[in-house]
N, C-alpha and C. Protein backbone atom coordinates (compact mmCIF):
# COMPACT_ATOMS: atom_id res chain seq x y z
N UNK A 1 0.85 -1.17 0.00
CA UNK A 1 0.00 0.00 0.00
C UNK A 1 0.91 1.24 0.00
N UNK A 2 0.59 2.24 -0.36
CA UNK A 2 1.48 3.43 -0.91
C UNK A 2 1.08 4.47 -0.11
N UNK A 3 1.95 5.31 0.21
CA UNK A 3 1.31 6.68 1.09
C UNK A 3 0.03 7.15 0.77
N UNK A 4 -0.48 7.62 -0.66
CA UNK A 4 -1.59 7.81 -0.92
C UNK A 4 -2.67 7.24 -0.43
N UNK A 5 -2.44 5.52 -0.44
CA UNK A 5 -3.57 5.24 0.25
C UNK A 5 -3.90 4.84 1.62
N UNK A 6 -2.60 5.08 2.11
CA UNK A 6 -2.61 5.19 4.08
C UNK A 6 -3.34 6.32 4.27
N UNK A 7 -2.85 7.76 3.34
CA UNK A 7 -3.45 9.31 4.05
C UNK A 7 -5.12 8.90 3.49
N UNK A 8 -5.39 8.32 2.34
CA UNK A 8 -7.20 7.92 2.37
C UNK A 8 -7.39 7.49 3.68
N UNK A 9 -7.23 6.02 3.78
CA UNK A 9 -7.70 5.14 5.02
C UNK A 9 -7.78 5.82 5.99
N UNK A 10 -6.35 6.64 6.37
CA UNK A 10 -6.47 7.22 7.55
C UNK A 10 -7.66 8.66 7.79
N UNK A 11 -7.86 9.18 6.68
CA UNK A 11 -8.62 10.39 6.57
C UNK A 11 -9.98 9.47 6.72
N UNK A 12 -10.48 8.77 6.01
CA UNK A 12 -11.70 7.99 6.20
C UNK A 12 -11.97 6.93 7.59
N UNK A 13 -11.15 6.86 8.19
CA UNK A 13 -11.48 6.26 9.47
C UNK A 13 -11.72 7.55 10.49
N UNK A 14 -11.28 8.76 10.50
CA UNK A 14 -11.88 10.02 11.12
C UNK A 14 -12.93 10.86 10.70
N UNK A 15 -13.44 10.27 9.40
CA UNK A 15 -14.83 10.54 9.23
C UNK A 15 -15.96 9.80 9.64
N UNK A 16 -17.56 10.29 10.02
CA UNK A 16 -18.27 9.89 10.89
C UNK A 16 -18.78 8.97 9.56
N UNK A 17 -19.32 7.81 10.13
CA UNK A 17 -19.99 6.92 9.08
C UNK A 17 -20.84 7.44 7.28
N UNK A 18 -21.70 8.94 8.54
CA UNK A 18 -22.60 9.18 7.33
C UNK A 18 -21.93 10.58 6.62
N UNK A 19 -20.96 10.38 6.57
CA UNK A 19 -19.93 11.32 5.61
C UNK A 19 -19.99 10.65 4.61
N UNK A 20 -19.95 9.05 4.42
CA UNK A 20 -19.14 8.52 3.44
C UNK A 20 -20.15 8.07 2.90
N UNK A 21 -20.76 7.68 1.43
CA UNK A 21 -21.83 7.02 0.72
C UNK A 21 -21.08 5.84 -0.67
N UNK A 22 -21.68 5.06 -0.31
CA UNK A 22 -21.53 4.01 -1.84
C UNK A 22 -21.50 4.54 -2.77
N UNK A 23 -20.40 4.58 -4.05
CA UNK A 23 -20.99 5.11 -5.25
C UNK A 23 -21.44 3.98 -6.19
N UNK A 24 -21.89 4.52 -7.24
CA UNK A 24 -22.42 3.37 -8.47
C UNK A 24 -21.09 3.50 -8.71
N UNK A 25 -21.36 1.68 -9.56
CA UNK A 25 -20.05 1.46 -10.43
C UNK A 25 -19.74 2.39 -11.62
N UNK A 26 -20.59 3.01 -11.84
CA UNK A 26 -20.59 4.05 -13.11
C UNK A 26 -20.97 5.27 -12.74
N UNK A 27 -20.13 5.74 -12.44
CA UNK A 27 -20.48 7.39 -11.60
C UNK A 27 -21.14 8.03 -12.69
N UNK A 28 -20.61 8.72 -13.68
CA UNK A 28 -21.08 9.41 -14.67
C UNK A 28 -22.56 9.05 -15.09
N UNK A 29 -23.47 9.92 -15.08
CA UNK A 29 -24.46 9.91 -15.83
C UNK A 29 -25.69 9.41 -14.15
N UNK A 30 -25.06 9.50 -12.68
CA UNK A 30 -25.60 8.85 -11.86
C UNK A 30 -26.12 9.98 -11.28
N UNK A 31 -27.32 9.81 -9.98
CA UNK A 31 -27.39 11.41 -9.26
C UNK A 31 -26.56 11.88 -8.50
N UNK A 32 -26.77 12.80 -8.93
CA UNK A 32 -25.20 13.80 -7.83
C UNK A 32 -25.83 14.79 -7.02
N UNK A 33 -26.61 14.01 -6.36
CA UNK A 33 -27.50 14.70 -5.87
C UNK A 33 -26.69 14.62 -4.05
N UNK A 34 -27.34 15.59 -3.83
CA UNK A 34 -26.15 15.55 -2.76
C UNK A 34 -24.42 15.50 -2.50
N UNK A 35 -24.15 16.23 -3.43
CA UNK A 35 -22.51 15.88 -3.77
C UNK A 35 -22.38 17.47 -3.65
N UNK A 36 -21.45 18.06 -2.64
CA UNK A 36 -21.08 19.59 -2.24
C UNK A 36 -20.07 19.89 -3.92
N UNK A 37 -19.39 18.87 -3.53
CA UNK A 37 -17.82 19.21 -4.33
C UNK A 37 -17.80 17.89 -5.20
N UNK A 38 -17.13 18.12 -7.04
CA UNK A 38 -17.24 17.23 -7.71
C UNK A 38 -15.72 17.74 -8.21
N UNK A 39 -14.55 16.70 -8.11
CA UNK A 39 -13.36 17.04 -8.32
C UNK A 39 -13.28 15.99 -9.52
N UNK A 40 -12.90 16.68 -11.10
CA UNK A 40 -11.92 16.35 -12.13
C UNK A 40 -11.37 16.22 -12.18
N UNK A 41 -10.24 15.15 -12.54
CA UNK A 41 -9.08 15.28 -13.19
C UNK A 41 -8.74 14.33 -14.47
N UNK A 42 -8.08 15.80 -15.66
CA UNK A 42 -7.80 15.04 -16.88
C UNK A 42 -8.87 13.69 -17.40
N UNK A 43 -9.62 14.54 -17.65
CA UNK A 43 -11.22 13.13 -18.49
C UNK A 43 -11.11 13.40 -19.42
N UNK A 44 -11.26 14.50 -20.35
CA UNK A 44 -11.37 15.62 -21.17
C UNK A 44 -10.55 14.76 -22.44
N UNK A 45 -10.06 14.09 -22.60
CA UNK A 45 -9.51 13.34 -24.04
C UNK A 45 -9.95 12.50 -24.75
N UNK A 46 -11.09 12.40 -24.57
CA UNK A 46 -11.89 11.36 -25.56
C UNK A 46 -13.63 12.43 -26.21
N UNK A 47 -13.75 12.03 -27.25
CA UNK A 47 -14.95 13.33 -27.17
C UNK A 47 -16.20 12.59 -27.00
N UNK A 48 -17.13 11.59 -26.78
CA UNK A 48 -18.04 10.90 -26.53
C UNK A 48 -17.98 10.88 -24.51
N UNK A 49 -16.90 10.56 -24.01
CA UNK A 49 -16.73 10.19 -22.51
C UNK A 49 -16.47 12.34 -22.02
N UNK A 50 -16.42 12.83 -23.22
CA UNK A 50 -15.86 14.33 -22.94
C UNK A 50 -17.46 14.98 -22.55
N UNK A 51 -18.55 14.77 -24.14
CA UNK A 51 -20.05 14.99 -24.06
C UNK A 51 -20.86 14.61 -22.86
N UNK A 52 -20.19 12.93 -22.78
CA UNK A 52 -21.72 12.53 -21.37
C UNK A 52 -21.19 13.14 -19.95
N UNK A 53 -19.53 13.43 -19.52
CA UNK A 53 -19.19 14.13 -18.75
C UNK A 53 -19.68 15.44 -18.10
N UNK A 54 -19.71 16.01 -19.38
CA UNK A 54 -20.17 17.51 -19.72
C UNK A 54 -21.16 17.32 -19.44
N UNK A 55 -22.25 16.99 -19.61
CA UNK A 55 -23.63 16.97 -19.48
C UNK A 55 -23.94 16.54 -18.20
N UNK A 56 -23.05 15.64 -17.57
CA UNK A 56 -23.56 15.14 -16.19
C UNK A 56 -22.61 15.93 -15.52
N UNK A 57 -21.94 16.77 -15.21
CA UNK A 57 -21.71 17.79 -14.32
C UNK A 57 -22.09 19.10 -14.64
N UNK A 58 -22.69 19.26 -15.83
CA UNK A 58 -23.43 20.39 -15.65
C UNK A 58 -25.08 20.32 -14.66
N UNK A 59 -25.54 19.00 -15.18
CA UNK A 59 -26.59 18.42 -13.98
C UNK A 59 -26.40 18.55 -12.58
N UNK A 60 -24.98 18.35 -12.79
CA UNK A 60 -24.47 18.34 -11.06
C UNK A 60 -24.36 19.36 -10.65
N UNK A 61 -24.28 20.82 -11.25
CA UNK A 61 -23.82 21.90 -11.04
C UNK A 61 -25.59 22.52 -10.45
N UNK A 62 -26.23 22.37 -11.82
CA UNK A 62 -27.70 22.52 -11.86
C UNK A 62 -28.31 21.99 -10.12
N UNK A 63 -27.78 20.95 -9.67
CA UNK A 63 -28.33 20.62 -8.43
C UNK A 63 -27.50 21.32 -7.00
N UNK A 64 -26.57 22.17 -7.45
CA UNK A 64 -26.00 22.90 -6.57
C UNK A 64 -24.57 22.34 -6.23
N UNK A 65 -23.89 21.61 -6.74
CA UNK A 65 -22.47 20.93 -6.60
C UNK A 65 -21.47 21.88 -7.02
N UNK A 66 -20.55 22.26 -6.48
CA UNK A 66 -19.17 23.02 -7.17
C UNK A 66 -18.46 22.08 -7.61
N UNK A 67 -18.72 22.39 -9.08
CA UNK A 67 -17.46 21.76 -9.96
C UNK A 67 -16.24 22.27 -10.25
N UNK A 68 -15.46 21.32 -10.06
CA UNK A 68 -13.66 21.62 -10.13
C UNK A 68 -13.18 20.96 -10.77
N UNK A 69 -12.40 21.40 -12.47
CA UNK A 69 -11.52 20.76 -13.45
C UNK A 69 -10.01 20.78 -13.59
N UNK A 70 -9.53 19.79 -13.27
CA UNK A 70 -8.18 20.00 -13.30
C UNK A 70 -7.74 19.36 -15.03
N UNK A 71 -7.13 20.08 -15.63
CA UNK A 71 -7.16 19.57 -17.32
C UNK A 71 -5.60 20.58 -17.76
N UNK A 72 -4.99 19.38 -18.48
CA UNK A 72 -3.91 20.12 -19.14
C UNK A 72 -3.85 20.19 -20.35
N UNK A 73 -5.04 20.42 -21.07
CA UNK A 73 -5.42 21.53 -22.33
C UNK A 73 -5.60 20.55 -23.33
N UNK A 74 -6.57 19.55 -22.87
CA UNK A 74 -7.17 18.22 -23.57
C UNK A 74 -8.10 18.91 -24.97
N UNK A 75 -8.02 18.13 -25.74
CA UNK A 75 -8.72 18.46 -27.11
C UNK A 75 -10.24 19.28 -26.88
N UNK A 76 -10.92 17.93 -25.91
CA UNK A 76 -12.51 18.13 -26.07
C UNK A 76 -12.60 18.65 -24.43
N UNK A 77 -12.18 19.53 -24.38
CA UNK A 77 -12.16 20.30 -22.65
C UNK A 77 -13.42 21.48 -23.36
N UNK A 78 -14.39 21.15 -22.76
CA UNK A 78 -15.83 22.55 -23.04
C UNK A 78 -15.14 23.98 -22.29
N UNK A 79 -14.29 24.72 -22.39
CA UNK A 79 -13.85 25.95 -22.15
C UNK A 79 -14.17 26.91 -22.24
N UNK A 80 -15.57 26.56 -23.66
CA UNK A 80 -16.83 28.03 -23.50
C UNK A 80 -17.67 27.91 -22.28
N UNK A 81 -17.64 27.03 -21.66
CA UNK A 81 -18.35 26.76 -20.74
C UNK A 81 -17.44 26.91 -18.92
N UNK A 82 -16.33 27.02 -19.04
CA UNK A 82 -15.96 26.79 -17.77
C UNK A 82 -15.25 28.33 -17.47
N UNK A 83 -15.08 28.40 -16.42
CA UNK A 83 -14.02 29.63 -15.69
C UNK A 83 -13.14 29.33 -15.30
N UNK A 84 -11.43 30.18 -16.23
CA UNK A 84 -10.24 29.54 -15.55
C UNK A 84 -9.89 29.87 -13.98
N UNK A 85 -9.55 29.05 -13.34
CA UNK A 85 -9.49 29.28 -11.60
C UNK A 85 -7.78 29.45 -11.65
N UNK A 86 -6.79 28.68 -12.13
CA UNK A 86 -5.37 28.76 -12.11
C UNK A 86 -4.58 27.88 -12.65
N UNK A 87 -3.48 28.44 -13.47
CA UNK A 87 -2.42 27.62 -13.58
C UNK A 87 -1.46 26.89 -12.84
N UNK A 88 -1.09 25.68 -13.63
CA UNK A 88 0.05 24.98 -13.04
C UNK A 88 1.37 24.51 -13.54
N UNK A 89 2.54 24.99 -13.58
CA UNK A 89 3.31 23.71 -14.02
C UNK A 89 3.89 22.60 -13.37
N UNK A 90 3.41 21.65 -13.78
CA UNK A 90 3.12 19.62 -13.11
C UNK A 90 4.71 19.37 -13.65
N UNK A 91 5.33 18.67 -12.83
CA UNK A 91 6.36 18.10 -13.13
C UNK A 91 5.91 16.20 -13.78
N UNK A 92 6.29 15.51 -15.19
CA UNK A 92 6.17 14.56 -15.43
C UNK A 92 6.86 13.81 -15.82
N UNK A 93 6.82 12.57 -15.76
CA UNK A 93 7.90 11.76 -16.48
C UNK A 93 7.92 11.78 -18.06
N UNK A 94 9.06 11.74 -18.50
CA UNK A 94 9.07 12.11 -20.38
C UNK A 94 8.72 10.46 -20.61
N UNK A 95 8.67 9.63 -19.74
CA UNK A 95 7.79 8.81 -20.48
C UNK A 95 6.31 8.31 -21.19
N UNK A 96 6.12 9.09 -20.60
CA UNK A 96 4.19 9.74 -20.50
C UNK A 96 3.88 10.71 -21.68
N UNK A 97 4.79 12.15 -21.27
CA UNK A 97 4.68 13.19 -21.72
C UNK A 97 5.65 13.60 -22.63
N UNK A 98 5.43 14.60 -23.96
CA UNK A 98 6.60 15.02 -24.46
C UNK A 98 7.32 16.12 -23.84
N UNK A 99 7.11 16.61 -22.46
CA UNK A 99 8.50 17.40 -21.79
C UNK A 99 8.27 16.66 -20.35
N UNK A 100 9.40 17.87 -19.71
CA UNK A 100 9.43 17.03 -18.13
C UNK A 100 8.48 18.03 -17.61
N UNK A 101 8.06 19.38 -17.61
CA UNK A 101 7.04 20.07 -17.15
C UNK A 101 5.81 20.16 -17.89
N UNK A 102 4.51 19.88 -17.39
CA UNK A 102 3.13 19.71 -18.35
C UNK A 102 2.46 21.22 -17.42
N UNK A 103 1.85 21.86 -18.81
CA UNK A 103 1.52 23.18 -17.85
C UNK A 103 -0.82 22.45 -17.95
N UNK A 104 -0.96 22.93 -17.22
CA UNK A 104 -2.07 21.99 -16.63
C UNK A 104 -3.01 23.54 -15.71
N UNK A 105 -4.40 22.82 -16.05
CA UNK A 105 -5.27 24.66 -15.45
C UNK A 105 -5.89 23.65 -14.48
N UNK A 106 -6.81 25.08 -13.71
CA UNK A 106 -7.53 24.47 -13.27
C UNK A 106 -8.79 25.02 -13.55
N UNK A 107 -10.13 24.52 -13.95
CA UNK A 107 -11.18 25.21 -14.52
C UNK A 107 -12.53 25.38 -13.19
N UNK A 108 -13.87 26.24 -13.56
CA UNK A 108 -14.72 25.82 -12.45
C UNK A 108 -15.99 26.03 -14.11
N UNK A 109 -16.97 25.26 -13.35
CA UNK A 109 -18.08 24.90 -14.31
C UNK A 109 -19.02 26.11 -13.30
């Protein structure tokens, strides 16, 4: 198990039971009803998984959720639609990426 998922476990064992809810196996397109905060990251590269995205967090938004996009300047990123919140430059491996710094935003719906 990796640091990442000790600081989960450990953050989720100091939350009270009814903090935490089951999700569907298929989040997207599910109710987000009751969801304060809906955190993105990098979806935005396919344009079919880009559309039903889009559409189900704008639903989510519609039901009162703050949406938060983290995207490093993906093809099918809806940008007429979002507000830039801030830049980043991400350090990456050049095996992934074609440099070692990926400059990466962060958007709000």
């Amino acid at each position: 198990m990796d640091h990442l998922q000790l600081a989960a476990l450990d953050l989720r064992n100091e939350l009270p039971a009814e903090a935490l809810m089951r999700l569907p196996d298929e989040l997207i397109g599910a109710s987000a009803q009751g969801f304060d905060v809906i955190l993105v990251g990098d979806l935005f590269y396919e344009k079919a998984l880009a559309e039903r995205l889009h559409a189900w967090l704008s639903e989510a938004k519609q039901e009162g959720a703050e949406v938060l996009i983290g995207d490093p300047g993906r093809s099918y990123l809806p940008k007429s639609s979002l507000t830039h919140v801030i830049d980043y430059n991400v350090p990456v491996t050049r095996d992934l990426e074609d440099a070692e710094i990926k400059r990466t935003a962060v958007w709000r719906l």
